[in-house]
N, C-alpha and C. Protein backbone atom coordinates (compact mmCIF):
# COMPACT_ATOMS: atom_id res chain seq x y z
N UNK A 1 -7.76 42.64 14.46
CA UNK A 1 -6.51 43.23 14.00
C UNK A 1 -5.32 42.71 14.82
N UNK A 2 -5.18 42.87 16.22
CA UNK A 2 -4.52 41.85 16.83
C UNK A 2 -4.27 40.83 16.58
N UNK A 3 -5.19 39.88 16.38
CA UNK A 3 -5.08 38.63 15.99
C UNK A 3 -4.35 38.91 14.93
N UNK A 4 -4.19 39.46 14.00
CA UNK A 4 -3.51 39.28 12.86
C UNK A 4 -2.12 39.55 13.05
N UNK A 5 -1.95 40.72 13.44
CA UNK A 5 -0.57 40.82 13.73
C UNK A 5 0.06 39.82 14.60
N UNK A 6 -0.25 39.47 15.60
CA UNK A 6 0.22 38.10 16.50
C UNK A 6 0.48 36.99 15.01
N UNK A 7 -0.62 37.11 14.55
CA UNK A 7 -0.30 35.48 13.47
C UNK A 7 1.06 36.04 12.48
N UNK A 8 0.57 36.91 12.23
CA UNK A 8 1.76 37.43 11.11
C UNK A 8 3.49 37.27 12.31
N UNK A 9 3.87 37.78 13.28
CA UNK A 9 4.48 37.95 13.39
C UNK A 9 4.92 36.33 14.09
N UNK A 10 4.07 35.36 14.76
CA UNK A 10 4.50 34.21 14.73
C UNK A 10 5.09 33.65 13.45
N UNK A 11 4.39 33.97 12.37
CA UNK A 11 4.43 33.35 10.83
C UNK A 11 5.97 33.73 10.38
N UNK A 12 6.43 35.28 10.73
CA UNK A 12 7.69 35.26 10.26
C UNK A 12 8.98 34.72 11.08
N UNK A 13 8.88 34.93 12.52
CA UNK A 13 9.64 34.26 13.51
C UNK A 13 9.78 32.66 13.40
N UNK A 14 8.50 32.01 12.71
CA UNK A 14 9.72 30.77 12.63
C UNK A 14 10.24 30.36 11.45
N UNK A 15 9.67 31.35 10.15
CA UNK A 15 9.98 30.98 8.96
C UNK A 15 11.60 31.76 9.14
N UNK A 16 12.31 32.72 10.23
CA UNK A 16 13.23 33.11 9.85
C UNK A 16 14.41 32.33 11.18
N UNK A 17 13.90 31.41 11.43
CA UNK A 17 15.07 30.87 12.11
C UNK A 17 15.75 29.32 11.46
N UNK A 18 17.28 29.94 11.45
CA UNK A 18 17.71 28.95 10.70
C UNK A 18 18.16 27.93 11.49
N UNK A 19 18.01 26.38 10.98
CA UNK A 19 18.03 25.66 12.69
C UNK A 19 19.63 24.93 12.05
N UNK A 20 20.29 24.33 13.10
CA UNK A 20 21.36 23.83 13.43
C UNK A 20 22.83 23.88 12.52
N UNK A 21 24.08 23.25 12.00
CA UNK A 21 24.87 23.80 10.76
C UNK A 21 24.83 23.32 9.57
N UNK A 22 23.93 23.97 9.28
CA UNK A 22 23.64 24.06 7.77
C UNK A 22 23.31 25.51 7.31
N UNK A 23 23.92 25.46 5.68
CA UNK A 23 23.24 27.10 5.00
C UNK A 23 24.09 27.85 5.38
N UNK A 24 23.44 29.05 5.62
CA UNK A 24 24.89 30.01 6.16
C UNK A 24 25.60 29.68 7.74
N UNK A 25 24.56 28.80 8.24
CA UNK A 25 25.39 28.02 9.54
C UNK A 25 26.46 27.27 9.06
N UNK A 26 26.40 26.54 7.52
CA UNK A 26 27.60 25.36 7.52
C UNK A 26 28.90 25.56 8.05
N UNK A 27 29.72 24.18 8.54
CA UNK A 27 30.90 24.80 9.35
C UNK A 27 31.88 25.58 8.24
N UNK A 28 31.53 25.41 7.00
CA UNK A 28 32.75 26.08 5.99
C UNK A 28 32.51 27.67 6.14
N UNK A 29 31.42 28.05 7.16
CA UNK A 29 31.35 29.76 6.74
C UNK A 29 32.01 29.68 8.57
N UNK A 30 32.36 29.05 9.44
CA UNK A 30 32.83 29.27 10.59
C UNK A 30 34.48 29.52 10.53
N UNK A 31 34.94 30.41 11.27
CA UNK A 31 36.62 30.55 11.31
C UNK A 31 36.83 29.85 12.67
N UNK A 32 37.84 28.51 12.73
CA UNK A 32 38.12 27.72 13.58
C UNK A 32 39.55 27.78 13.83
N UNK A 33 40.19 28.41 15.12
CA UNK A 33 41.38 28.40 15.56
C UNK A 33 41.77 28.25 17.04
N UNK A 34 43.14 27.80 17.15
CA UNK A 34 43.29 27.68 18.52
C UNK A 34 44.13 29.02 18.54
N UNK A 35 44.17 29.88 20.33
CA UNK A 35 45.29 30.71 20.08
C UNK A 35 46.01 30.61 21.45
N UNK A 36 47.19 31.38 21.95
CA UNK A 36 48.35 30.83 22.81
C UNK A 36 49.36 30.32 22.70
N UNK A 37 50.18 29.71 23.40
CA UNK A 37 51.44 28.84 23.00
C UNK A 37 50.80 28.02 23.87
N UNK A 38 51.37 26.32 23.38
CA UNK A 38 50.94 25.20 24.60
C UNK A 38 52.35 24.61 24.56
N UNK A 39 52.61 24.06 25.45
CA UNK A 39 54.00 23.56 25.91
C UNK A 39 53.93 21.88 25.86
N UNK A 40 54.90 21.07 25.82
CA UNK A 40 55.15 19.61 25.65
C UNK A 40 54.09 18.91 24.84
N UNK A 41 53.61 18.03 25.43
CA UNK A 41 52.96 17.26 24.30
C UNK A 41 51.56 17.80 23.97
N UNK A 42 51.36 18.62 22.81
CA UNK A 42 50.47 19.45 23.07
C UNK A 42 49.04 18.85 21.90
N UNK A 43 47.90 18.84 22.66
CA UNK A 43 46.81 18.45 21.80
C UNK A 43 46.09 19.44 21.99
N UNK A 44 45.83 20.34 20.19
CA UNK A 44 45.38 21.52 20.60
C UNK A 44 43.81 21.31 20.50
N UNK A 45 42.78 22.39 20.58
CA UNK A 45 41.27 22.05 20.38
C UNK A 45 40.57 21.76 19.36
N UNK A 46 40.23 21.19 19.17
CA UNK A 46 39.08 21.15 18.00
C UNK A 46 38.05 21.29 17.76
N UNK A 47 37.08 21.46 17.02
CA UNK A 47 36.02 21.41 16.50
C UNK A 47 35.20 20.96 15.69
N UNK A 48 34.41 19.75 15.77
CA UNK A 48 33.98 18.56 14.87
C UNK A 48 32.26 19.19 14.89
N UNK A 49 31.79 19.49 13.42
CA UNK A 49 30.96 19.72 13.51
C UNK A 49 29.90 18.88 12.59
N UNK A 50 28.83 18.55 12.42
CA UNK A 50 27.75 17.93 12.04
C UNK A 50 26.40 18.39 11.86
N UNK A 51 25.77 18.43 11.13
CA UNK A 51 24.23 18.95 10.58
C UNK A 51 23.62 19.37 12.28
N UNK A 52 23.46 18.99 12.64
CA UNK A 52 22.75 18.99 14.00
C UNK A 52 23.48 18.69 14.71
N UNK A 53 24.63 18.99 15.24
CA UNK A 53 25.64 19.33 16.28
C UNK A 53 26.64 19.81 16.14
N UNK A 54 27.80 20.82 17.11
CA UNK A 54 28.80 21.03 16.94
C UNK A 54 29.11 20.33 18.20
N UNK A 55 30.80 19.84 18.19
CA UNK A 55 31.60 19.32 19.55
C UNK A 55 32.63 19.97 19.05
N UNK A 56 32.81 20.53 20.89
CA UNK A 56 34.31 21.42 20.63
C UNK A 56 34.92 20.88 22.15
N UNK A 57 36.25 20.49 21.34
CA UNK A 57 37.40 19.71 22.80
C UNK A 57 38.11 20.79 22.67
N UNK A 58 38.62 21.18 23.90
CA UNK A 58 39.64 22.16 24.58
C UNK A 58 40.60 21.56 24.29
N UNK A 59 41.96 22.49 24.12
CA UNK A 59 43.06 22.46 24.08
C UNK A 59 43.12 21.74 25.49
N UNK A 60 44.91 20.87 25.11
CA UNK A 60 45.22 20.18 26.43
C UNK A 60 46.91 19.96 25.94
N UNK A 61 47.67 20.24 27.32
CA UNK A 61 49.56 20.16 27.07
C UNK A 61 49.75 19.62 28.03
N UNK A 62 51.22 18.65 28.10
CA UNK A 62 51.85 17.90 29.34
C UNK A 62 52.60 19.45 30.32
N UNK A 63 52.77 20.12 29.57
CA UNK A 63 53.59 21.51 30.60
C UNK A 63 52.91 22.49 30.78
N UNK A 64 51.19 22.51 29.76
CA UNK A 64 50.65 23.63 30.00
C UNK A 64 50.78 24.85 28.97
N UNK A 65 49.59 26.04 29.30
CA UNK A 65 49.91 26.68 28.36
C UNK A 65 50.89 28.03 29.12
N UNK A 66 52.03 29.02 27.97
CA UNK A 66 52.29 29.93 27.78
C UNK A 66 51.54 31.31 29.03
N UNK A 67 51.57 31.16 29.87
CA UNK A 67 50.96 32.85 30.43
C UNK A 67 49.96 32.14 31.29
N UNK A 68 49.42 31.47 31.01
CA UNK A 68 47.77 30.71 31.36
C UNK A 68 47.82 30.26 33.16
N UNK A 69 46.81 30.59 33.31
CA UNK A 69 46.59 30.64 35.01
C UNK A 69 45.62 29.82 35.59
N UNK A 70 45.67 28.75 36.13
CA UNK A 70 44.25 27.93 36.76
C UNK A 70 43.11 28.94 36.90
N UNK A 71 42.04 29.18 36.51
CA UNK A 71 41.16 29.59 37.02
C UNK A 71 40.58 30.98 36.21
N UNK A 72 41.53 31.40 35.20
CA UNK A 72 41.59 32.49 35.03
C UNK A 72 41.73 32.20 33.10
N UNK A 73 40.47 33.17 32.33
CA UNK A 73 40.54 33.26 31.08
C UNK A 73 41.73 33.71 30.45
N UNK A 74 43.07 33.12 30.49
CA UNK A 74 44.07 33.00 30.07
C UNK A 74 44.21 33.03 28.47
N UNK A 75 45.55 33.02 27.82
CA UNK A 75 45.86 33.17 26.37
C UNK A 75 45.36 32.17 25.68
N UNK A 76 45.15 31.11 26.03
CA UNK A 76 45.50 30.34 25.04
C UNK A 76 43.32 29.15 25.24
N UNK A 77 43.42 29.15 23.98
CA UNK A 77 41.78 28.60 23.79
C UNK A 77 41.84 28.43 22.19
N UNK A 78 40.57 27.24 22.68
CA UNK A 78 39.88 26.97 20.91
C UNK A 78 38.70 28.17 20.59
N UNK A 79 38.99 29.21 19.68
CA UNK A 79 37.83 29.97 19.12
C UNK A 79 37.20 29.60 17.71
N UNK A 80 35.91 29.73 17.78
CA UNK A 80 35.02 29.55 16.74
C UNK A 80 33.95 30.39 16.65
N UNK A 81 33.97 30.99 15.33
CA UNK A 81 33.28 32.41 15.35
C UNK A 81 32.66 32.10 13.84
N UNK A 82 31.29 32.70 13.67
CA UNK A 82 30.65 33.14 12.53
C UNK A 82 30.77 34.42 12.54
N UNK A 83 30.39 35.48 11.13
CA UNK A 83 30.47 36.65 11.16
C UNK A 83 29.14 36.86 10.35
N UNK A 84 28.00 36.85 11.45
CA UNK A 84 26.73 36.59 10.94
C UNK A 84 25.99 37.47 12.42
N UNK A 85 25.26 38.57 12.19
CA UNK A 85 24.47 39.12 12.87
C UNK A 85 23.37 38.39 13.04
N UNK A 86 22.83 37.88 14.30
CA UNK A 86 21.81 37.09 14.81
C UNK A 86 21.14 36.96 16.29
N UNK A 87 19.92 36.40 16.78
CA UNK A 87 19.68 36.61 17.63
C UNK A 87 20.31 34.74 17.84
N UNK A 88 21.04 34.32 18.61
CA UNK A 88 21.36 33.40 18.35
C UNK A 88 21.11 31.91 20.10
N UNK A 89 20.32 31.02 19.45
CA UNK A 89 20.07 30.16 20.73
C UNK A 89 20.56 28.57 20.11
N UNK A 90 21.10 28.38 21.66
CA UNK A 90 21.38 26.81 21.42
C UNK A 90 21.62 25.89 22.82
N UNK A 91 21.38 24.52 22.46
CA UNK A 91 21.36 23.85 24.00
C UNK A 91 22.69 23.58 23.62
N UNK A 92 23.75 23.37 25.38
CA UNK A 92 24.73 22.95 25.53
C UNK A 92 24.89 21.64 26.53
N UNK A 93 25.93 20.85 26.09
CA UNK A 93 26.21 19.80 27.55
C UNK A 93 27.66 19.89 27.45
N UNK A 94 28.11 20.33 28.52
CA UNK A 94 29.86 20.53 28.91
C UNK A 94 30.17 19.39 30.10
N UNK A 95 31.40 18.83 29.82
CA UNK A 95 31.81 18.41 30.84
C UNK A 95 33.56 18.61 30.55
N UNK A 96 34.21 18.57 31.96
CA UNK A 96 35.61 18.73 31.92
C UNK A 96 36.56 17.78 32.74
N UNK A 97 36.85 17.12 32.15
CA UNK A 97 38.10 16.46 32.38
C UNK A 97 39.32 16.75 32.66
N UNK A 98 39.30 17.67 33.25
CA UNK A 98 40.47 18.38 33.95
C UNK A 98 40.16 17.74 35.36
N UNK A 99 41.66 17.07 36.38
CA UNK A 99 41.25 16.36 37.39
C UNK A 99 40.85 17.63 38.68
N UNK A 100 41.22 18.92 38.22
CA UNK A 100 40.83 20.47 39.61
C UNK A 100 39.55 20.78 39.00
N UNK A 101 38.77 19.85 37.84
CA UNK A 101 37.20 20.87 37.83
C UNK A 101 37.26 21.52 36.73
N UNK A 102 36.18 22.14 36.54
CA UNK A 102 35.92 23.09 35.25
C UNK A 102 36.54 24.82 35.76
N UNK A 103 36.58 24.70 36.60
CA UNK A 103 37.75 25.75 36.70
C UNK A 103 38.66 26.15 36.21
N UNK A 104 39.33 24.72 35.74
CA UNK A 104 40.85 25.08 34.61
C UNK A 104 39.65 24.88 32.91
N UNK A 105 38.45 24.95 32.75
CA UNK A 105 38.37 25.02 31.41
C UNK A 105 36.75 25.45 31.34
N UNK A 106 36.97 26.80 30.82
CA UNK A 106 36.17 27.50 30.64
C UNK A 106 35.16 27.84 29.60
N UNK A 107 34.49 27.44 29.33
CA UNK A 107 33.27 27.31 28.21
C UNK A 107 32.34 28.92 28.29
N UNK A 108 32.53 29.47 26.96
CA UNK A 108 31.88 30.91 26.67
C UNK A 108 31.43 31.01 25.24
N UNK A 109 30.68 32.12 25.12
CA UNK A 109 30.42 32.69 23.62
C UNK A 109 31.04 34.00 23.54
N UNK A 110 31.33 34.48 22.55
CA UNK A 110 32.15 35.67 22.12
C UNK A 110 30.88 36.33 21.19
N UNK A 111 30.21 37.73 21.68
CA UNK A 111 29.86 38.39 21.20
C UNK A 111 30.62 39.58 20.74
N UNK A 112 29.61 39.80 19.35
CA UNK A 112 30.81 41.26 18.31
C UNK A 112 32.11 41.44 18.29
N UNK A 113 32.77 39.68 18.95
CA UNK A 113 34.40 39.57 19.35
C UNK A 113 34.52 39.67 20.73
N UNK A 114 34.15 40.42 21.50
CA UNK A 114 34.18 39.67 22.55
C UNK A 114 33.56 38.60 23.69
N UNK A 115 34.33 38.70 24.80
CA UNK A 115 33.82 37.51 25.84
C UNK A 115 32.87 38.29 26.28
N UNK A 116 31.99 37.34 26.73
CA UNK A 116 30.87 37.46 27.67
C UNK A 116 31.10 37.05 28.90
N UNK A 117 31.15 37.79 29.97
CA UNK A 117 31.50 37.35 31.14
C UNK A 117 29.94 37.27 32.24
N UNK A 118 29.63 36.74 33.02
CA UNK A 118 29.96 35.35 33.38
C UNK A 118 30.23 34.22 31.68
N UNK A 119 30.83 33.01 31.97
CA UNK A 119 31.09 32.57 31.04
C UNK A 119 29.88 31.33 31.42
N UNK A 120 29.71 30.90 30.12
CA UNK A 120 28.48 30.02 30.02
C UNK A 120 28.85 28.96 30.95
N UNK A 121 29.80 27.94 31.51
CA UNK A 121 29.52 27.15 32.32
C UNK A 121 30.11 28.08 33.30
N UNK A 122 29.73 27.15 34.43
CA UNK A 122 30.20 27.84 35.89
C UNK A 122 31.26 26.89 36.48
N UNK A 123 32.24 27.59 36.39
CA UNK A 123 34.05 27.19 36.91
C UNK A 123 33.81 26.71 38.46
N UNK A 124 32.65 27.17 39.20
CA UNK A 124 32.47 26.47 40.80
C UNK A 124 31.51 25.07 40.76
N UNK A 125 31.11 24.89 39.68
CA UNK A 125 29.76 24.19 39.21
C UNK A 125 30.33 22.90 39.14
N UNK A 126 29.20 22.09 38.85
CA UNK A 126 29.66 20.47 38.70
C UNK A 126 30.57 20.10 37.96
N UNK A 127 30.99 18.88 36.85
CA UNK A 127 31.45 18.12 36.04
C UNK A 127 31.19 18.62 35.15
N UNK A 128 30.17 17.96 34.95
CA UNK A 128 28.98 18.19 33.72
C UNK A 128 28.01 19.13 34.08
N UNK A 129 27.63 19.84 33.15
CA UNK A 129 26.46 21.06 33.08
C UNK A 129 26.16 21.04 31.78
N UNK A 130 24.15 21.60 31.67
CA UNK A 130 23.70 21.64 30.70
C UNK A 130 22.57 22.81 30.57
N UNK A 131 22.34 23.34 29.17
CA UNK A 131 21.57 24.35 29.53
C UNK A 131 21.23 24.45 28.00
N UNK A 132 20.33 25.92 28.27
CA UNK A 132 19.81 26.11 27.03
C UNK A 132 20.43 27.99 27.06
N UNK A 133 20.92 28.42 26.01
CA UNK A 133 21.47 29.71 26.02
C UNK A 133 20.55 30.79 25.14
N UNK A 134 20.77 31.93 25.52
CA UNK A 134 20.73 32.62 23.96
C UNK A 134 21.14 34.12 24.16
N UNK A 135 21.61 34.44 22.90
CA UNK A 135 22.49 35.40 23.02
C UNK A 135 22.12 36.65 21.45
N UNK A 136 22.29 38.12 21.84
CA UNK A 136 22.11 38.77 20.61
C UNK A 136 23.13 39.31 19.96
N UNK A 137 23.32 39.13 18.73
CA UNK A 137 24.80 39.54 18.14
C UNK A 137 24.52 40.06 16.62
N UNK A 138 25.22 41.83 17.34
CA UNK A 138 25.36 42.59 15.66
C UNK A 138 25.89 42.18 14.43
N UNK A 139 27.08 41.29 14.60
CA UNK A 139 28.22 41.14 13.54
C UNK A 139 28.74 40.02 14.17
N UNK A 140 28.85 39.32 15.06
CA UNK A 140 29.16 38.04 15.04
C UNK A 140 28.97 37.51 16.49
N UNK A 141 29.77 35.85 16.01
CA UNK A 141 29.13 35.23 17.46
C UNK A 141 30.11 34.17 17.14
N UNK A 142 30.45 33.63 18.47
CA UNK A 142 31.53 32.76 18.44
C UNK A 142 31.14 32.01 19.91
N UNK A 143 32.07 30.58 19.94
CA UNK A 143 32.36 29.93 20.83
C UNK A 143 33.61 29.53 21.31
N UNK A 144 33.61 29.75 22.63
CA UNK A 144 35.34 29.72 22.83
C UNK A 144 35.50 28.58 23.96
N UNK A 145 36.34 27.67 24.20
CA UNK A 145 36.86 26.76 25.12
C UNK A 145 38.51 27.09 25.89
N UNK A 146 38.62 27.75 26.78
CA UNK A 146 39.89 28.25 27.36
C UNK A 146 40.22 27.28 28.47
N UNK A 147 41.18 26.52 28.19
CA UNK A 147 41.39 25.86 28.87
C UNK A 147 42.68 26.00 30.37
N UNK A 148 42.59 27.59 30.73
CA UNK A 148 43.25 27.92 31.80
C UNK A 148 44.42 27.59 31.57
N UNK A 149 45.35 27.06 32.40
CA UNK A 149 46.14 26.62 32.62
C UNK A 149 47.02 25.73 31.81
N UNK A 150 45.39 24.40 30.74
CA UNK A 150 46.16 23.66 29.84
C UNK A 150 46.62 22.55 30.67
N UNK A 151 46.64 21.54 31.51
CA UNK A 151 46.90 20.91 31.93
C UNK A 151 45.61 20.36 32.89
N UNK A 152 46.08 18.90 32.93
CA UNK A 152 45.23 18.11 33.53
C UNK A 152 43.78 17.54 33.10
N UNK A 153 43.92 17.77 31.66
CA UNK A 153 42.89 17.02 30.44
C UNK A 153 41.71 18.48 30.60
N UNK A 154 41.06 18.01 29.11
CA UNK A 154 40.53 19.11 28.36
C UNK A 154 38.91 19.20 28.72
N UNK A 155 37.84 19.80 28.14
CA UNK A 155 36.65 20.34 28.14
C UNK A 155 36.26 19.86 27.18
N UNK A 156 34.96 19.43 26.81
CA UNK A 156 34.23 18.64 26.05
C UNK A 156 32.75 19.42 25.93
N UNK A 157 32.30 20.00 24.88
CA UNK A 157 31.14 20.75 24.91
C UNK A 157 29.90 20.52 23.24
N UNK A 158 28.49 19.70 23.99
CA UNK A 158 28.34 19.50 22.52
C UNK A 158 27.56 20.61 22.69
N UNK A 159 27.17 21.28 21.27
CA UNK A 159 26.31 22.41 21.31
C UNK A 159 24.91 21.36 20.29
N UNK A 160 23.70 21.77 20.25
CA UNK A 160 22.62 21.38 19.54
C UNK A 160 21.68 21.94 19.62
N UNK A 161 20.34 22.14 18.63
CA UNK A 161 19.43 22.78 18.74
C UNK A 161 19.89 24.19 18.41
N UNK A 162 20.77 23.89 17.55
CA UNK A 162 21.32 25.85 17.30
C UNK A 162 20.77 26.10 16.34
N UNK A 163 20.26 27.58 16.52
CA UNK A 163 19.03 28.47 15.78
C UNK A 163 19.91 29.79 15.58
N UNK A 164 19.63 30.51 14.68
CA UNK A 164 20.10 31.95 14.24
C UNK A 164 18.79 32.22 13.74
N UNK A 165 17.80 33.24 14.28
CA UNK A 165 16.86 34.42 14.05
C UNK A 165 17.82 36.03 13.86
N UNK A 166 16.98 36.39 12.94
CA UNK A 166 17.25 38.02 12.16
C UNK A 166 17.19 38.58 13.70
N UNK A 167 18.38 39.94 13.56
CA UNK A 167 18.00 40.66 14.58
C UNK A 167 16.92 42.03 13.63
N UNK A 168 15.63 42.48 14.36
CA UNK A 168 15.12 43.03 13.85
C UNK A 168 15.73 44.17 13.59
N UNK A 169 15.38 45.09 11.91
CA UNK A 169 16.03 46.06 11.76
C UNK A 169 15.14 47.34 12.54
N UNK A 170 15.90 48.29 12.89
CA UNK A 170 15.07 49.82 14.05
C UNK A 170 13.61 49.58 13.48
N UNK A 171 13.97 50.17 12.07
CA UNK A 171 12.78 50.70 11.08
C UNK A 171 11.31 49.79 11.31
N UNK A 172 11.99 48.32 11.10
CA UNK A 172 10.86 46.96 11.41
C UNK A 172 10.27 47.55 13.25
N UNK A 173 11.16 47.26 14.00
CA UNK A 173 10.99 47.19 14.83
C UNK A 173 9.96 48.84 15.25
N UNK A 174 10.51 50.07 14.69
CA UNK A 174 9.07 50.92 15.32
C UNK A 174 8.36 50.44 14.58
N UNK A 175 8.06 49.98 13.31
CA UNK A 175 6.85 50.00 12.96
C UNK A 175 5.88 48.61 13.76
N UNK A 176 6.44 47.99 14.45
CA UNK A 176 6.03 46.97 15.23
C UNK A 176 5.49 47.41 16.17
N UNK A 177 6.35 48.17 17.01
CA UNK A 177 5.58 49.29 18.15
C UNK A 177 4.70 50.09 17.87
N UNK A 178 4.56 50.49 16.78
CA UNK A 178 3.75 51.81 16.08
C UNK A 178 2.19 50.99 15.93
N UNK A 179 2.50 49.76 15.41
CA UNK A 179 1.51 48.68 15.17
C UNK A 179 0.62 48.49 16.69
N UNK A 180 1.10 48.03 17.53
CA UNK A 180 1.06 47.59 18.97
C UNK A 180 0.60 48.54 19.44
N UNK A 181 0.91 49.92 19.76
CA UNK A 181 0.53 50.82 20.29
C UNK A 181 -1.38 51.51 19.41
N UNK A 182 -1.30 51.21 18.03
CA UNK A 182 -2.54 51.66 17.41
C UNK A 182 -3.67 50.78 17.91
N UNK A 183 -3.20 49.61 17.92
CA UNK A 183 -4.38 48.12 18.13
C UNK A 183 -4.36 48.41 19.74
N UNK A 184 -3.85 49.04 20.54
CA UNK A 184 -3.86 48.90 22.30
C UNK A 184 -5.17 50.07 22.07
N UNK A 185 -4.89 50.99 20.86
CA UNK A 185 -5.10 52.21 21.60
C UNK A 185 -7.05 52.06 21.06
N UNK A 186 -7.21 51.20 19.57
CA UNK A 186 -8.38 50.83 19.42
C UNK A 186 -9.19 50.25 20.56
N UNK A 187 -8.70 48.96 20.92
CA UNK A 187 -8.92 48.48 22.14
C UNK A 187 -9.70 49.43 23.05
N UNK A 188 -8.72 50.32 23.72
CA UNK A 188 -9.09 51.31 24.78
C UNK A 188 -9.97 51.90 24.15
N UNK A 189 -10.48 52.27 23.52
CA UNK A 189 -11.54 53.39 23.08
C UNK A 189 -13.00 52.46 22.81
N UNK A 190 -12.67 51.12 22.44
CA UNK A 190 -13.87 50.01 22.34
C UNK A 190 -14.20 49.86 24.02
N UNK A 191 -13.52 49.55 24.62
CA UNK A 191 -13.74 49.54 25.88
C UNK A 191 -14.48 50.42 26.53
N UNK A 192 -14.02 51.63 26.61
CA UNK A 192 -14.40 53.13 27.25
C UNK A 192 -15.51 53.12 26.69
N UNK A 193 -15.75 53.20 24.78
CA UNK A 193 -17.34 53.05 24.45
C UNK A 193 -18.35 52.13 24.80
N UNK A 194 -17.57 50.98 25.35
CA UNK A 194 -18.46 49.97 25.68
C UNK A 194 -19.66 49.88 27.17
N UNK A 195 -18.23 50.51 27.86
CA UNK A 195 -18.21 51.11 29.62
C UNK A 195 -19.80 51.95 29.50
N UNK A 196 -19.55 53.22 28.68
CA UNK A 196 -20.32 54.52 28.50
C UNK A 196 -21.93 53.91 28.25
N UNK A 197 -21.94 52.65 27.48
CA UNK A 197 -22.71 52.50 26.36
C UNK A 197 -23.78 52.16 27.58
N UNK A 198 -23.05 51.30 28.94
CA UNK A 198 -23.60 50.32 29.82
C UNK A 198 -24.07 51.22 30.77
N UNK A 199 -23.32 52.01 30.82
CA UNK A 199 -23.81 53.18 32.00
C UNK A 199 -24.93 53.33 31.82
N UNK A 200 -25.16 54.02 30.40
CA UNK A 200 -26.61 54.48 30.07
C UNK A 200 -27.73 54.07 29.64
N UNK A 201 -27.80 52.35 29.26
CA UNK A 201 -28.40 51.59 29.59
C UNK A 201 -29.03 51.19 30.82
């Protein structure tokens, strides 16, 4: 009985993960904006996306942005958000071209709208950083590039290997436990009869 449930529930976990942007991943279901004011010659962020990758460049200005503070998740960033409840994983490689470090440009995901703090790269951390993430989200999920300050060149982040799995619904989920707990509890009683059986032998 175990065995079965293990197979069954491998069987639906990978039939329900949707892999990279395509389907309801395509970038046409993503909302892509920059927000802030940027000052002088201003190249704002983008987001170039592809079947099996997204790349997102940080905003970058000759005067900088509006309010925005070295070091500090400031106004002004490229956001990109689905409005898709998911358990959601993906590998990243960031690097920043800002000449003070990734400090002035901050790489995060935005769960149910907001930030997630710590933010996915680390502002004390190298150049370049790479990883593998994952994150759970009721109603949406986003990626954000804040580029602090806005000055001194932008953030560069490819994302790949991006997966969206169902978040399980309650109902699924006790009856999963309800499942788990009956097959533990068979178990134990095969055991104990087994124990008894040996004794008296």
């Amino acid at each position: 009985m175990k065995k079965i449930l293990l197979a069954l529930a491998a069987v639906i976990a990978c039939g329900s993960a949707a892999a990279q942007f395509t389907g309801p991943q395509a970038a046409a279901n993503w909302t892509v904006g920059n927000l802030g004011a940027l000052n002088g010659n201003v190249s704002f962020g983008t987001a170039l996306f592809a079947p099996s990758q997204l790349v997102l460049v940080g905003a970058d200005a000759s005067s900088g942005c509006t309010g925005g503070v070295y070091g500090f998740a400031g106004p002004c960033e490229l956001r990109v958000t689905l409005n898709q409840p998911g358990i959601y994983t993906f590998d990243y490689a960031y690097t920043s071209f800002d000449s003070d470090g990734p400090g002035g440009d901050l790489f995060g995901v935005l769960v149910d709208g907001v930030r997630v703090s710590p933010t996915v790269s680390d502002p004390g951390g190298a150049v370049s950083q790479a990883g593998t993430r994952s994150f759970t989200a009721l109603s949406s999920f986003g990626f954000f590039v804040n580029c602090s300050d806005c000055t001194g060149g932008e953030a560069r982040v490819t994302i790949s290997s991006f997966r969206v799995s169902p978040v399980p619904e309650a109902s699924t989920l006790a009856l999963w436990l309800a499942g788990g707990a009956a097959v533990a509890g068979i178990a134990s009683r095969r055991q104990r009869a087994a124990g008894g059986a040996t004794r008296q032998g």
